[in-house]
N, C-alpha and C. Protein backbone atom coordinates (compact mmCIF):
# COMPACT_ATOMS: atom_id res chain seq x y z
N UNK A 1 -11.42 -6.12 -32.31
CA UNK A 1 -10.47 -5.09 -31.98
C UNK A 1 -10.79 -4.46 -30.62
N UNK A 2 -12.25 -4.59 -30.41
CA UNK A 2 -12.10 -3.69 -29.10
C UNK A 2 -11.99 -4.56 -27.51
N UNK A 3 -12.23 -6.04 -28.42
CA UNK A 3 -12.05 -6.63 -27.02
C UNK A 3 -10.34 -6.67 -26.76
N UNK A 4 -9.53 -6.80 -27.71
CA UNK A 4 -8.22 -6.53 -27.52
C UNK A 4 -7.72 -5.05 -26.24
N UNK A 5 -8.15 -4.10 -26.81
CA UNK A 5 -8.11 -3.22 -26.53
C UNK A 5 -8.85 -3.61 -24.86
N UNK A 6 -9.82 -3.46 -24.73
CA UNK A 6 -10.68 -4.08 -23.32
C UNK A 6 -9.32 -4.73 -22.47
N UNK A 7 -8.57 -5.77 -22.91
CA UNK A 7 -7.86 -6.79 -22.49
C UNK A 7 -6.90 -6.18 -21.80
N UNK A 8 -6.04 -5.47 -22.80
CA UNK A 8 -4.98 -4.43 -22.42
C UNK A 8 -4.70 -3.10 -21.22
N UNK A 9 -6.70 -2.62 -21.17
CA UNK A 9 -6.69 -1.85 -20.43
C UNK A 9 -6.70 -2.52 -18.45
N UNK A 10 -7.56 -3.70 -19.17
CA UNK A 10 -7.19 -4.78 -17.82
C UNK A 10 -6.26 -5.21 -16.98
N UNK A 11 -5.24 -5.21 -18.25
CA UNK A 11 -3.91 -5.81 -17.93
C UNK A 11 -3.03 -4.55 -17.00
N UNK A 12 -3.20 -3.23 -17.76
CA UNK A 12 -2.88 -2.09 -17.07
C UNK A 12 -3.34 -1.94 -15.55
N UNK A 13 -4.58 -1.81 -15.67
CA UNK A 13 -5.21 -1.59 -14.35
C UNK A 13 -4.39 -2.72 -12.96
N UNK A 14 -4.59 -3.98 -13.78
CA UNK A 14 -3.55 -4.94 -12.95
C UNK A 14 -2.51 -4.66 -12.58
N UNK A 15 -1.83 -4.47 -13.34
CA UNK A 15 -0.29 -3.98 -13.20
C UNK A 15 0.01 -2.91 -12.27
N UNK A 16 -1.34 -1.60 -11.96
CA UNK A 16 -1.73 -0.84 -11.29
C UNK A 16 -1.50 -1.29 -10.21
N UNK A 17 -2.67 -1.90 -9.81
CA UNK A 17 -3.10 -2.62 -8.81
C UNK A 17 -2.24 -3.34 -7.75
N UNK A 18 -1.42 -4.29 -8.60
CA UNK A 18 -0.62 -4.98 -8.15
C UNK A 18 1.06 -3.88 -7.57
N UNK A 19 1.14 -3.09 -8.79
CA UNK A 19 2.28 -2.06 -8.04
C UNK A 19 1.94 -1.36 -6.73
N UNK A 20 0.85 -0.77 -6.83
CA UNK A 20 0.38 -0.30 -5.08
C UNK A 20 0.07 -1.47 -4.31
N UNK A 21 -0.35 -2.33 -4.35
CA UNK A 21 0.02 -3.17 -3.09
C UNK A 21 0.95 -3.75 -2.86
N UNK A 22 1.90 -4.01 -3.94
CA UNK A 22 3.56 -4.08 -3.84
C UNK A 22 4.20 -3.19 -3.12
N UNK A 23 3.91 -1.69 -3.11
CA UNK A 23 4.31 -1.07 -2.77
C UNK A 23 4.30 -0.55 -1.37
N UNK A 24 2.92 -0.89 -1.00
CA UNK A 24 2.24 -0.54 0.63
C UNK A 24 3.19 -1.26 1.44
N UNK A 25 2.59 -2.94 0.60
CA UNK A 25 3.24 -4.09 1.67
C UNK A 25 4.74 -3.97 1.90
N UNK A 26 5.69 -3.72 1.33
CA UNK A 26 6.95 -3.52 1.23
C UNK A 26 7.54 -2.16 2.67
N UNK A 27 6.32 -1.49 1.93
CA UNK A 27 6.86 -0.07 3.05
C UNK A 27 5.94 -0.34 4.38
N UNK A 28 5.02 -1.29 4.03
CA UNK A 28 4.94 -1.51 5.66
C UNK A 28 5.62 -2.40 6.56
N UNK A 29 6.48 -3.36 5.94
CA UNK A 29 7.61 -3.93 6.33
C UNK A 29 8.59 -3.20 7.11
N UNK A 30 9.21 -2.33 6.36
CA UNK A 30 10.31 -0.83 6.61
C UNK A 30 9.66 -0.50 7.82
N UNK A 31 8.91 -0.29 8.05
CA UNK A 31 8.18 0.14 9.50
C UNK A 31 8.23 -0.21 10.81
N UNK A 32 9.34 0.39 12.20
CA UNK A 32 9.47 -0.38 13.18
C UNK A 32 7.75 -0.15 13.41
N UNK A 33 7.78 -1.11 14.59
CA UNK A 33 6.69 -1.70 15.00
C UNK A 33 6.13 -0.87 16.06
N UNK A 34 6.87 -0.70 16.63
CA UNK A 34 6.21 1.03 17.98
C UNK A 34 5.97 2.09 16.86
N UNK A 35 6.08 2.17 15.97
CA UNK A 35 5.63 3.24 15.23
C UNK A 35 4.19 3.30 15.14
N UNK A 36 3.42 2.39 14.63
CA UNK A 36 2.14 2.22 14.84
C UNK A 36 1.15 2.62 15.63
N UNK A 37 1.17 1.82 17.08
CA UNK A 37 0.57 2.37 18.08
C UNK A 37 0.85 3.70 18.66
N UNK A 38 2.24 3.98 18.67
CA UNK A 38 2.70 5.56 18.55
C UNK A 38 1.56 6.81 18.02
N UNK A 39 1.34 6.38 16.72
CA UNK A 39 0.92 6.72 15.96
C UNK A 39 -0.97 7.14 15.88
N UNK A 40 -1.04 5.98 16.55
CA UNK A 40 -2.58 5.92 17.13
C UNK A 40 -3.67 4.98 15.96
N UNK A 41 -2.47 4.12 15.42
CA UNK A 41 -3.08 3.13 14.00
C UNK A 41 -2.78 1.64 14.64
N UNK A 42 -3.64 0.93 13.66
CA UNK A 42 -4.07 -0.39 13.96
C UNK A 42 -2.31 -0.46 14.09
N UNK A 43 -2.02 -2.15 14.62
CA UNK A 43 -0.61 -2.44 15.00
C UNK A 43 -0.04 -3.47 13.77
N UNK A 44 0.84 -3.09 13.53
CA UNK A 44 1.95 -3.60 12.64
C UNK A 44 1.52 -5.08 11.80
N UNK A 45 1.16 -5.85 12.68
CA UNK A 45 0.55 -7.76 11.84
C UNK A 45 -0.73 -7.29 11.59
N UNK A 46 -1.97 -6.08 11.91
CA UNK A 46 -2.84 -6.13 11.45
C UNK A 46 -2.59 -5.98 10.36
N UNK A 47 -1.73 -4.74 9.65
CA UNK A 47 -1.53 -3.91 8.21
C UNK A 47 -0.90 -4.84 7.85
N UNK A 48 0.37 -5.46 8.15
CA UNK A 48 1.00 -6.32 6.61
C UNK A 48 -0.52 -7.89 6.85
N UNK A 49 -0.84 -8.33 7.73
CA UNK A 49 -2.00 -8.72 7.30
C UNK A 49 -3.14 -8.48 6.02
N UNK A 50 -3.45 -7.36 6.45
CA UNK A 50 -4.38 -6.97 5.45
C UNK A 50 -3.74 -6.75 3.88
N UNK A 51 -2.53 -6.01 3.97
CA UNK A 51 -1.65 -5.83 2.70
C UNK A 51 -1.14 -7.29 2.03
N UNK A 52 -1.36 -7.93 3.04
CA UNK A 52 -0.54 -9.17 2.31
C UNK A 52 -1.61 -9.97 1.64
N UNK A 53 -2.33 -10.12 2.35
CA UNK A 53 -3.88 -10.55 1.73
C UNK A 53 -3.93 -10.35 0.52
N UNK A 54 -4.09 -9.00 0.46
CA UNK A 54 -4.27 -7.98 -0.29
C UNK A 54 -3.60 -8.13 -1.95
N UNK A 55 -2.15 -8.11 -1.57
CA UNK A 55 -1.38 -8.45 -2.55
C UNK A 55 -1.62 -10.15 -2.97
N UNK A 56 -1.38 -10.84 -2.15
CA UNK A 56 -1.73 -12.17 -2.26
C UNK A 56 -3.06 -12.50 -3.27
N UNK A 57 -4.25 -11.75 -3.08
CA UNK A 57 -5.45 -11.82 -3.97
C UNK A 57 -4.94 -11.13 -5.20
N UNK A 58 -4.41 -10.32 -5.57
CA UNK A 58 -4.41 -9.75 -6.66
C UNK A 58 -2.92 -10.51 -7.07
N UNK A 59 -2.14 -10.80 -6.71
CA UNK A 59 -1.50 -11.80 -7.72
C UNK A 59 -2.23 -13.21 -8.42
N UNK A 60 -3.08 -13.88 -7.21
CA UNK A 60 -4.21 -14.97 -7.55
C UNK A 60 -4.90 -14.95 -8.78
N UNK A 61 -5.64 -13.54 -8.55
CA UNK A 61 -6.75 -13.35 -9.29
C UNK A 61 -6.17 -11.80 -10.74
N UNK A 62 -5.04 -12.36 -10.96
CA UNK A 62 -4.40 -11.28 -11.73
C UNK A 62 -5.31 -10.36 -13.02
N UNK A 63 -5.55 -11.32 -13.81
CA UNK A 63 -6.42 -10.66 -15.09
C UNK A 63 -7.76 -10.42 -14.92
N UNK A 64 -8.34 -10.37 -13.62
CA UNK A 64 -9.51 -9.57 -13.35
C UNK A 64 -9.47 -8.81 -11.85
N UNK A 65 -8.96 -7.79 -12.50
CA UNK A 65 -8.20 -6.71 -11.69
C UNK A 65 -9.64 -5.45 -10.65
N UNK A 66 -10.96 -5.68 -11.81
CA UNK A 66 -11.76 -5.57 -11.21
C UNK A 66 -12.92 -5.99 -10.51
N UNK A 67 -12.49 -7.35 -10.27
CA UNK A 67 -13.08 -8.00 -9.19
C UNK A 67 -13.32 -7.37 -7.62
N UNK A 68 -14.69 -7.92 -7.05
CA UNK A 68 -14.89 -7.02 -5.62
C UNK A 68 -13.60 -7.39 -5.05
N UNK A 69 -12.89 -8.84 -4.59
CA UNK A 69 -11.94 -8.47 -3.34
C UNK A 69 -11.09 -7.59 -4.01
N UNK A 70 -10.52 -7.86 -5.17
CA UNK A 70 -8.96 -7.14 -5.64
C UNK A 70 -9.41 -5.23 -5.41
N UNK A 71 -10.83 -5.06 -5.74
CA UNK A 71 -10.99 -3.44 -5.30
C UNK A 71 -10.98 -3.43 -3.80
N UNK A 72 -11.37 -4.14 -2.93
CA UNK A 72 -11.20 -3.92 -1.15
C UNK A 72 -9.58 -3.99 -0.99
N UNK A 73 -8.48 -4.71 -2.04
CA UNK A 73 -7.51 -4.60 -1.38
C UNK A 73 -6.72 -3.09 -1.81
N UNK A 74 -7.60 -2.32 -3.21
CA UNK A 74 -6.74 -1.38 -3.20
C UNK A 74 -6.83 -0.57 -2.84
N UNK A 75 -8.54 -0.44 -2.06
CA UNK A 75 -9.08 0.25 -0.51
C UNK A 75 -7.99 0.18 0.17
N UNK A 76 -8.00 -1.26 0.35
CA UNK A 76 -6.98 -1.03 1.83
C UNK A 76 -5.37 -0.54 1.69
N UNK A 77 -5.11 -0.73 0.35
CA UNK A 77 -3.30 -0.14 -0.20
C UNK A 77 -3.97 1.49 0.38
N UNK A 78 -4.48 2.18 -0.17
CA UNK A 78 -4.45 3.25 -0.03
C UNK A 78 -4.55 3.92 0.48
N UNK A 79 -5.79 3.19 1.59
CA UNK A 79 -5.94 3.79 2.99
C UNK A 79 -4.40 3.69 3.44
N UNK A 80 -4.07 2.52 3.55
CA UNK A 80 -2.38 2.64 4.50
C UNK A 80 -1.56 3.90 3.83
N UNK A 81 -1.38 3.97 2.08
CA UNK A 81 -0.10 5.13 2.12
C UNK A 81 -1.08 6.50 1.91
N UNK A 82 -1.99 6.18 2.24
CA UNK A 82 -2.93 8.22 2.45
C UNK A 82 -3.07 8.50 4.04
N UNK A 83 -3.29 7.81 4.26
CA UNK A 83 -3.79 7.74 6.33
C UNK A 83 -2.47 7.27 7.37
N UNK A 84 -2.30 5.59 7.12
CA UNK A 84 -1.29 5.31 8.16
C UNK A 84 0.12 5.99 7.73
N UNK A 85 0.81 5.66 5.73
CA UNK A 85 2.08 5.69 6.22
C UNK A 85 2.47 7.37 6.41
N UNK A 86 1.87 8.47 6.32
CA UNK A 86 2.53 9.86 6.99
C UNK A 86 1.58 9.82 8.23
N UNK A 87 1.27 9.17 9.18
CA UNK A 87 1.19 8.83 10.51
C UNK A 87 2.30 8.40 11.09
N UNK A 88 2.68 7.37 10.79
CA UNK A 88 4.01 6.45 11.41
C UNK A 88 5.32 7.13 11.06
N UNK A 89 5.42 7.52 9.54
CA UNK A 89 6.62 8.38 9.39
C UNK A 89 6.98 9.59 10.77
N UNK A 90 5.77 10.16 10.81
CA UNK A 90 6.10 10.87 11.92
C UNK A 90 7.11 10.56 13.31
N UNK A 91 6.70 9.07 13.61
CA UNK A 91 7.13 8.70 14.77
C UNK A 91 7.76 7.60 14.84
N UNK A 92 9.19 7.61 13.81
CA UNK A 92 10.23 6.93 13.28
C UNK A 92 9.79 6.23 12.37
N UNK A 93 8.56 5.85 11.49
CA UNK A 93 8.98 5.39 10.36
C UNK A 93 9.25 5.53 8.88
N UNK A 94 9.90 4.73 8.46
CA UNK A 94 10.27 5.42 6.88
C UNK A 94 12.18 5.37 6.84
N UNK A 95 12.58 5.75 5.76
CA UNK A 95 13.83 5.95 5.25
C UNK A 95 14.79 6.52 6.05
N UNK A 96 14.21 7.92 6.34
CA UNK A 96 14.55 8.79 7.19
C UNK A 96 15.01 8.78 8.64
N UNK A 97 14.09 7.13 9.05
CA UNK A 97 14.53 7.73 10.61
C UNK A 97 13.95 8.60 11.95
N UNK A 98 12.50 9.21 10.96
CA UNK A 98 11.60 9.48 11.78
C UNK A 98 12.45 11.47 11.80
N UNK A 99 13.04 11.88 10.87
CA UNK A 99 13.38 12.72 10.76
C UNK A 99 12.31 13.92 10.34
N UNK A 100 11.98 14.71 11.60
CA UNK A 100 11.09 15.53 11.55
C UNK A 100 11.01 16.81 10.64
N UNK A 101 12.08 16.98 10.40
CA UNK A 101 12.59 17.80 10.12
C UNK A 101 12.19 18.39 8.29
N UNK A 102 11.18 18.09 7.89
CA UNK A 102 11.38 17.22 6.02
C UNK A 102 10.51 18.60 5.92
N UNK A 103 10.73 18.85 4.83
CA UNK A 103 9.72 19.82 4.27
C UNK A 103 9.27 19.36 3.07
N UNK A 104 8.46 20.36 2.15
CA UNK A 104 7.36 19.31 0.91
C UNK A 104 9.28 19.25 0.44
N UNK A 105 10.48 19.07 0.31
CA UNK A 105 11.12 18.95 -1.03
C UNK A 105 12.16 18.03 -0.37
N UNK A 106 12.09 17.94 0.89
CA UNK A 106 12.87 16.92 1.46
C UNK A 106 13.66 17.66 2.82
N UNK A 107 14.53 16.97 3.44
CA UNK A 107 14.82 17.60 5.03
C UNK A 107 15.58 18.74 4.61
N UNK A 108 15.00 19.67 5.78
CA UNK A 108 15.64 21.21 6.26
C UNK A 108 16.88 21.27 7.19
């Protein structure tokens, strides 16, 4: 019973895992490309590089979600949406348009 349980929580963590770097890589796509250096962050093929990797290993290596690379890639998911992506938003990227204007509940 508890390795069941063990299994499940694996499978979660995966599913984790795999949604944030789904998620990075996607929105670092959305991202013009002068936004980056703008920004004063690595340039555009480094990040979906690394994100794609990233995602790429953790689809590979799915049911061992805590393996060393699959934890460096969710280093690197997170560094991008904690550090780069409200860097670049600033200076057109994102949904918005680079709309400065946003407050915490959305634009003013």
């Amino acid at each position: 019973m508890f390795g069941d349980f063990q299994s499940w929580i694996l499978i979660l963590l995966g599913i984790g895992a795999l949604g944030l770097k789904g998620y990075a890589f996607i929105d670092a796509l959305r991202v013009p490309t002068q936004a980056f250096p703008a920004a004063g962050k690595w340039s555009k093929p480094i990040w979906l590089s690394i994100l794609g990797v990233a995602l790429l290993v953790e689809i590979a290596l799915f049911p061992t979600p805590l393996f060393f690379v699959n934890l460096l890639g969710v280093v690197g998911a997170a560094v991008y949406l904690v550090d780069v992506r409200p860097a670049v938003r600033q200076f057109g990227g994102g949904r918005r348009n680079g709309n400065t204007h946003d407050g915490p509940y959305g634009p003013w």
